[in-house]
Protein backbone atom coordinates (compact mmCIF):
# COMPACT_ATOMS: atom_id res chain seq x y z
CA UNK A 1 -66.52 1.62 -161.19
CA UNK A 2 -65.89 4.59 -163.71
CA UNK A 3 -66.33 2.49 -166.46
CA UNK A 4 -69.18 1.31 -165.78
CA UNK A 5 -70.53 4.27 -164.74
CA UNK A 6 -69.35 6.40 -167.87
CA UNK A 7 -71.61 3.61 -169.95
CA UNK A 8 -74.25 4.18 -167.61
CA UNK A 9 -74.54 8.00 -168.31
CA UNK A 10 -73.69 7.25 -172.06
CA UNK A 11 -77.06 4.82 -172.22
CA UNK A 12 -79.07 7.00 -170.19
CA UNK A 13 -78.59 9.87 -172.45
CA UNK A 14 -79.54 7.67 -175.67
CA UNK A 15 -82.75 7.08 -173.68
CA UNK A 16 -83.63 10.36 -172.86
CA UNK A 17 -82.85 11.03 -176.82
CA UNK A 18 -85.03 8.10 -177.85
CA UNK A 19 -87.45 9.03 -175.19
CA UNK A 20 -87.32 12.90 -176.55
CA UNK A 21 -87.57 11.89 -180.39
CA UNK A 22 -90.86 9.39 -179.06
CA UNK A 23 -92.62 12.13 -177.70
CA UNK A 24 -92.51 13.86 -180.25
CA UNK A 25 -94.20 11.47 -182.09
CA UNK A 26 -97.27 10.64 -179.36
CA UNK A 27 -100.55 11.63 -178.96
CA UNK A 28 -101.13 13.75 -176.08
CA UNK A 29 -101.84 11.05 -174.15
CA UNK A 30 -99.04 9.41 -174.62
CA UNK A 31 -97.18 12.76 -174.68
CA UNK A 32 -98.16 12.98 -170.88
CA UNK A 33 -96.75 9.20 -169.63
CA UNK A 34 -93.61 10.08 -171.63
CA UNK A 35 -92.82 13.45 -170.21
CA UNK A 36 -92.75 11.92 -166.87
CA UNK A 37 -90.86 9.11 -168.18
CA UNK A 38 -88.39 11.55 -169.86
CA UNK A 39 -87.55 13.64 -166.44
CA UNK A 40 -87.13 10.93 -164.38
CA UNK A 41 -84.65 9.24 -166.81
CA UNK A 42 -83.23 12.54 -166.88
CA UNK A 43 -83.09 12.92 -163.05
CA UNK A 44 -81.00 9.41 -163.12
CA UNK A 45 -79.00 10.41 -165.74
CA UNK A 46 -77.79 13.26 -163.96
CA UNK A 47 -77.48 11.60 -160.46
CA UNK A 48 -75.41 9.19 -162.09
CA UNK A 49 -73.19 11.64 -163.76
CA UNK A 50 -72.59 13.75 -160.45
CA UNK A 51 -71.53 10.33 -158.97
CA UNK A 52 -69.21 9.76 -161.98
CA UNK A 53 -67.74 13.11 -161.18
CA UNK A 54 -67.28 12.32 -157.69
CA UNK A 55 -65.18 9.37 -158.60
CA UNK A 56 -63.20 10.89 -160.79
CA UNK A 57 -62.32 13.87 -157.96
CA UNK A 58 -61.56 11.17 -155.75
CA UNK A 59 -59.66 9.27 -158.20
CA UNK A 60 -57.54 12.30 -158.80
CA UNK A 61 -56.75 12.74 -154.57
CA UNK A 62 -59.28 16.19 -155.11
CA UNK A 63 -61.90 14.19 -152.47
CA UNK A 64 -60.50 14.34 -148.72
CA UNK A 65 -61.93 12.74 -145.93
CA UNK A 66 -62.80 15.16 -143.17
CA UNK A 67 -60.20 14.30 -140.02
């Protein structure tokens, strides 16, 4: 699971980057769909990165169950 998850947040954050460097290079139109396309990525990206965390914690024994 860590694995894949550290290529998950390693992809997502290319796309944001590509996402980032296209905007840049839109109309304003475009400008518009991509911003929203941007922040959601981004919104994954860092959901899946606070679950990598998590699984790292509880790799480590830092994660305990409540009794």
């Amino acid at each position: 699971m860590k694995e894949l998850l550290t290529r998950v947040t390693h992809d997502l954050g290319f796309v944001c980057e590509y996402l980032k460097e296209a905007k840049e290079m839109a109309t304003a139109v475009e400008r518009l769909a991509l911003l929203e396309i941007y922040w959601r990525a981004k919104s994954v990206l860092q959901d899946a990165d606070s679950l990598l965390k998590a699984v790292e914690a509880d790799a480590k024994g830092a994660v305990k169950p409540n009794a």
